[in-house]
Protein backbone atom coordinates (compact mmCIF):
# COMPACT_ATOMS: atom_id res chain seq x y z
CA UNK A 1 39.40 -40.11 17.49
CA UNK A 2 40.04 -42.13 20.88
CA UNK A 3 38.75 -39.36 23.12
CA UNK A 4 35.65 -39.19 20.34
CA UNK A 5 35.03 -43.07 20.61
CA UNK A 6 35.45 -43.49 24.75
CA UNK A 7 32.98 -40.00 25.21
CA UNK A 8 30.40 -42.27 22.71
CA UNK A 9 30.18 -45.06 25.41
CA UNK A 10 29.62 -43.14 28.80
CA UNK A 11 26.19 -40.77 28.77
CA UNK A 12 25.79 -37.92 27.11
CA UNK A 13 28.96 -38.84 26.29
CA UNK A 14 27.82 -39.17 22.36
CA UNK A 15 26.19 -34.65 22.65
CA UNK A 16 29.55 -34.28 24.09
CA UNK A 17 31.32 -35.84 20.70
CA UNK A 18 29.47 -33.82 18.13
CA UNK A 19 29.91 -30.70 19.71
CA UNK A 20 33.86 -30.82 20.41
CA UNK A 21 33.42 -31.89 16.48
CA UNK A 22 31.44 -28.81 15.81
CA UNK A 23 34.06 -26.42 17.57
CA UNK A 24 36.92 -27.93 15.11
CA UNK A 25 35.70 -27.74 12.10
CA UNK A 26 34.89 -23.70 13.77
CA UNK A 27 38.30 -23.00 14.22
CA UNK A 28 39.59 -20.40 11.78
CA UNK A 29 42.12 -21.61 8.96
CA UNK A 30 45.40 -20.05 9.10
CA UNK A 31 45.74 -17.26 6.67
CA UNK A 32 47.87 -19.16 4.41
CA UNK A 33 45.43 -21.21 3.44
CA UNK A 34 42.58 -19.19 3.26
CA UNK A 35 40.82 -19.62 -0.24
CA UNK A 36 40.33 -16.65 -2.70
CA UNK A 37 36.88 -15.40 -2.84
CA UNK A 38 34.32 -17.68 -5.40
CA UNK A 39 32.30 -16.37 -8.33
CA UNK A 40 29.12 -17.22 -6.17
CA UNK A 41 30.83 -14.99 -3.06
CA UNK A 42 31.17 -12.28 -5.33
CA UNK A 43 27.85 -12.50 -6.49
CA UNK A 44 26.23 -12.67 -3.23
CA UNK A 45 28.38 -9.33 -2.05
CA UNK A 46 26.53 -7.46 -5.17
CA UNK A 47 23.47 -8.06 -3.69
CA UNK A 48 24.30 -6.51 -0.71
CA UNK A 49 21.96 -3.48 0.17
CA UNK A 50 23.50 -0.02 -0.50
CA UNK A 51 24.17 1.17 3.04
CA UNK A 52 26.35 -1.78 3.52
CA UNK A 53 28.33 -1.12 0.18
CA UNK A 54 28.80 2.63 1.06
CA UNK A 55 29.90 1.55 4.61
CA UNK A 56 32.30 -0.53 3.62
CA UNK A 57 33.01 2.27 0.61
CA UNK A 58 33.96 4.95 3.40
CA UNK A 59 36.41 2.39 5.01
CA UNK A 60 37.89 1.18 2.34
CA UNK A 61 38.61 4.54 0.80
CA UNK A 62 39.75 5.77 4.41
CA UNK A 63 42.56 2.89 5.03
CA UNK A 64 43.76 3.54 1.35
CA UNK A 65 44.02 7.48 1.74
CA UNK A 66 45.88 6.50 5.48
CA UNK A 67 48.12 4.92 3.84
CA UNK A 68 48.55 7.50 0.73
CA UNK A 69 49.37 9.98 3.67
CA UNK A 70 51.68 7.46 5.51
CA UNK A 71 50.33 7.43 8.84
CA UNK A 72 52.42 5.54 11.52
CA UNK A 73 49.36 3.40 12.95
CA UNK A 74 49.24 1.61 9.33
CA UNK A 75 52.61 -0.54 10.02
CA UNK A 76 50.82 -2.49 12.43
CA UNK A 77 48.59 -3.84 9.69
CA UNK A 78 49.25 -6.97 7.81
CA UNK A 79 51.10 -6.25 4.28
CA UNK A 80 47.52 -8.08 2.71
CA UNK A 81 45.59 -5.40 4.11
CA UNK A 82 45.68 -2.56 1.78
CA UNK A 83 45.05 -4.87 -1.16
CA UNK A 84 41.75 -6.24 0.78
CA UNK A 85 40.91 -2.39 1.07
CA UNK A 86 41.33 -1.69 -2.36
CA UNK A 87 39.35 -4.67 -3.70
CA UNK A 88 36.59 -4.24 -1.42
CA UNK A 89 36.65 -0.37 -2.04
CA UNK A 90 36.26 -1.19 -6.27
CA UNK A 91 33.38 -4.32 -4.92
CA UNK A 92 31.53 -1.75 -2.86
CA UNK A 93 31.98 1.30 -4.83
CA UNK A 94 30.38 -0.87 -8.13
CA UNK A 95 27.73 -1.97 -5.70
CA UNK A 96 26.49 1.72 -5.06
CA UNK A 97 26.83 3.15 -8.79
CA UNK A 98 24.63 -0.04 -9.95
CA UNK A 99 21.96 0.71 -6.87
CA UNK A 100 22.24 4.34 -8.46
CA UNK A 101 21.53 3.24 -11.46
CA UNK A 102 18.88 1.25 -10.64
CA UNK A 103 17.38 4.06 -8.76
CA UNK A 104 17.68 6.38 -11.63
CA UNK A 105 16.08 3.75 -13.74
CA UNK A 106 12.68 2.73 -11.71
CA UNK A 107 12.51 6.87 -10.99
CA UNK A 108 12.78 7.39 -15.38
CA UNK A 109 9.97 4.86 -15.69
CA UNK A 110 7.82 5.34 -12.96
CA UNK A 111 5.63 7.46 -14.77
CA UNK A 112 5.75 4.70 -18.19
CA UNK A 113 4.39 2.02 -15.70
CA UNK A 114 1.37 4.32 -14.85
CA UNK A 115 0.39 4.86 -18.08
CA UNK A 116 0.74 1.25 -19.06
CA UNK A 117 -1.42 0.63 -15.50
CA UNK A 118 -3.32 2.92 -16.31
CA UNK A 119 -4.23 1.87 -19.90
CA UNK A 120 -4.50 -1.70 -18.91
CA UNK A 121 -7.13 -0.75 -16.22
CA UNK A 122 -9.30 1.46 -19.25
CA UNK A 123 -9.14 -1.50 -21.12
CA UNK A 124 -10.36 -4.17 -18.66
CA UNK A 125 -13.40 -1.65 -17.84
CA UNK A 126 -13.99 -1.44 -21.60
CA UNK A 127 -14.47 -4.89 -21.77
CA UNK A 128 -17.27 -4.58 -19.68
CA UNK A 129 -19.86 -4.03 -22.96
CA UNK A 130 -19.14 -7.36 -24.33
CA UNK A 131 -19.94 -9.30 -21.39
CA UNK A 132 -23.34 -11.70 -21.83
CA UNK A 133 -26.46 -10.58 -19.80
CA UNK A 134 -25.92 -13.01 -16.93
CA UNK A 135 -22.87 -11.96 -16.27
CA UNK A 136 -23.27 -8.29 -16.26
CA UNK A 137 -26.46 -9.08 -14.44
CA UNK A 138 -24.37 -10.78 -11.15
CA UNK A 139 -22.49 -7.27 -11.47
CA UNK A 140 -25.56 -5.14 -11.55
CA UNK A 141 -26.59 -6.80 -8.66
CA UNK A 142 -23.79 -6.34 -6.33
CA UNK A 143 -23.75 -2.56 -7.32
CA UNK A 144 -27.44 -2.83 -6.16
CA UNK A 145 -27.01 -3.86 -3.00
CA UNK A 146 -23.67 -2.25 -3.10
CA UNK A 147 -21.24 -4.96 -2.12
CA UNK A 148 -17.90 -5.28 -3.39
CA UNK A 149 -17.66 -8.54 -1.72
CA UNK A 150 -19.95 -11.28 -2.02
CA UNK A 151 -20.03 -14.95 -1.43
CA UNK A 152 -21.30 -17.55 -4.15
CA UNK A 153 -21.02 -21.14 -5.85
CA UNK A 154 -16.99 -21.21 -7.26
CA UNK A 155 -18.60 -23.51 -10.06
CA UNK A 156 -20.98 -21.61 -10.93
CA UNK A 157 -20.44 -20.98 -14.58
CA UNK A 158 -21.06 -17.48 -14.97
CA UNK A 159 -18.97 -16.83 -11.71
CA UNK A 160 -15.57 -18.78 -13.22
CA UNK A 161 -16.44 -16.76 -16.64
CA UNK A 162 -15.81 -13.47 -14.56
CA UNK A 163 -13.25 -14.86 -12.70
CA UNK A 164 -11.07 -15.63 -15.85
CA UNK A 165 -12.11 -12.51 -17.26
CA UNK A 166 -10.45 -10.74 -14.01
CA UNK A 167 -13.71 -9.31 -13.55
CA UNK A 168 -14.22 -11.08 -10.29
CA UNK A 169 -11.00 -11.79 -7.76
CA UNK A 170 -10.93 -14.32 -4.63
CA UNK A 171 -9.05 -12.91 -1.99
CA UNK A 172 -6.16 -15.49 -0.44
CA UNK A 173 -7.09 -18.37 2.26
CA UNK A 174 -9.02 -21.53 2.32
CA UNK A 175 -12.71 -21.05 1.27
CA UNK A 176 -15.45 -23.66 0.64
CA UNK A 177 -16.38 -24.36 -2.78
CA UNK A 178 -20.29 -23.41 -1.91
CA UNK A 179 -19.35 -19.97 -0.31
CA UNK A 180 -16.53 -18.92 -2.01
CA UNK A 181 -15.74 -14.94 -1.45
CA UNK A 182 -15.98 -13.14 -4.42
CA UNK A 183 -14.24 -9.29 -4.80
CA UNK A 184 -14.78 -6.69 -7.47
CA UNK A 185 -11.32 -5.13 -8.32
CA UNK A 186 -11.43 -1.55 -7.31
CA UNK A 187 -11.31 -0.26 -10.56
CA UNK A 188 -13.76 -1.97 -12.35
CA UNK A 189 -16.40 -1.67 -8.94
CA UNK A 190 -15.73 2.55 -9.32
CA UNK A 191 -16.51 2.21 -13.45
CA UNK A 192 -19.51 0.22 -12.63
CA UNK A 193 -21.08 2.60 -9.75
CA UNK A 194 -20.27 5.80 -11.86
CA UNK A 195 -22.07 4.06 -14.94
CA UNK A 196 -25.16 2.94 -13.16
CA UNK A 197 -25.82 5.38 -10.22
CA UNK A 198 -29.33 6.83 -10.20
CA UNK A 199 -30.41 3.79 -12.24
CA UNK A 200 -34.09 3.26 -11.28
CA UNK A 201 -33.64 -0.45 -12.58
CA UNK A 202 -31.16 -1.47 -9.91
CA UNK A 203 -33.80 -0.95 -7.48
CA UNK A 204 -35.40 -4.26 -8.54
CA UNK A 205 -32.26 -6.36 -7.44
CA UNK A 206 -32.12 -5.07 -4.00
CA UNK A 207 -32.58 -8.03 -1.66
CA UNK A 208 -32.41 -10.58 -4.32
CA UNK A 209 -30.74 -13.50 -3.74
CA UNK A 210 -28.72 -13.76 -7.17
CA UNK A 211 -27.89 -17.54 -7.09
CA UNK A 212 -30.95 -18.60 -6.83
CA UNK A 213 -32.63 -17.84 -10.67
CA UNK A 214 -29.83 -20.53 -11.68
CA UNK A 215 -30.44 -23.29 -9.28
């Protein structure tokens, strides 16, 4: 504490202070009083990736089959050691057969989620025949002049009506409210092309400007 007080007054003296504090409280604890692993340690080793686990797997399993065969090199080893090995061996060896599981899992219902996707996405295109003639008229349009991506009024109403609907998408980043960037989802922009190519009517929105019947 004196030393920590006298390098306080001279310059630089006070840098000097906190970092002799910071290699202290740095200094390993004796092993006698090391603390036994938390609940929230153990936790946070589960979520270790799998190559980690199985490294520490193969070690583990390595020290405690040295030992099984009573190999001289072991008695050099603190008595602690092979019960560290055989906990971290169980830790690491749950580790890999959850990741396994978990593997197994998102493999077994891969193809589930792509029928749900794909379901979901036949649905949102089939809600395309109730939409009101404005609206379906701002998507004729764009197929028109075939643009996927346009820029319009954000308060427009029959923009935020697609936009809820999920018909309409604005990409990420700061826009202005007058020109806000406007994207057709992929899915329903290929329904809408294969439904209305070779439509002799679109030819009357080409080189329209769409916001401009509303102002």
């Amino acid at each position: 504490m004196m030393l920590d007080h006298a390098l306080a007054r001279v310059p630089y003296g006070r840098a000097v202070a906190v970092c002799c504090a910071r290699v202290t409280a740095l200094r390993p604890a004796p092993l006698g009083d090391c603390d036994m692993p938390s609940l929230k340690d153990i936790v946070e080793a589960m979520g270790a990736s799998w190559p980690a686990a199985l490294a520490i797997f193969i070690a583990s399993v390595a020290l405690l089959g040295a030992d099984h065969l009573e190999m001289r090199y072991l008695q050099a080893l603190p008595s602690w050691s092979l019960g560290a090995a055989f906990i971290s061996a169980i830790t690491s060896g749950s580790i890999l057969i959850v990741a396994l599981l978990q593997q197994t899992i998102g493999l077994a219902m891969r193809p589930i989620r792509r029928r749900r996707y794909k379901a979901a996405e036949a649905a949102h295109v089939e809600s395309l025949n109730d939409l009101p003639q404005p609206e379906m008229w701002l998507l004729a349009w764009a197929v028109a002049n075939q643009t996927q991506v346009f820029a319009g009024p954000y308060f427009n109403p029959y923009i935020k009506a697609l936009i809820a609907k999920g018909l309409l998408q604005i990409p990420g980043g700061h826009h202005h409210t007058d020109e806000t960037p406007l994207l057709i989802p992929d899915h329903i922009w290929k329904a809408l092309k294969d439904d209305w190519k070779n439509q002799p009517q679109l030819q009357e929105l080409v080189g329209l400007r769409p916001f401009d019947r509303w102002q």
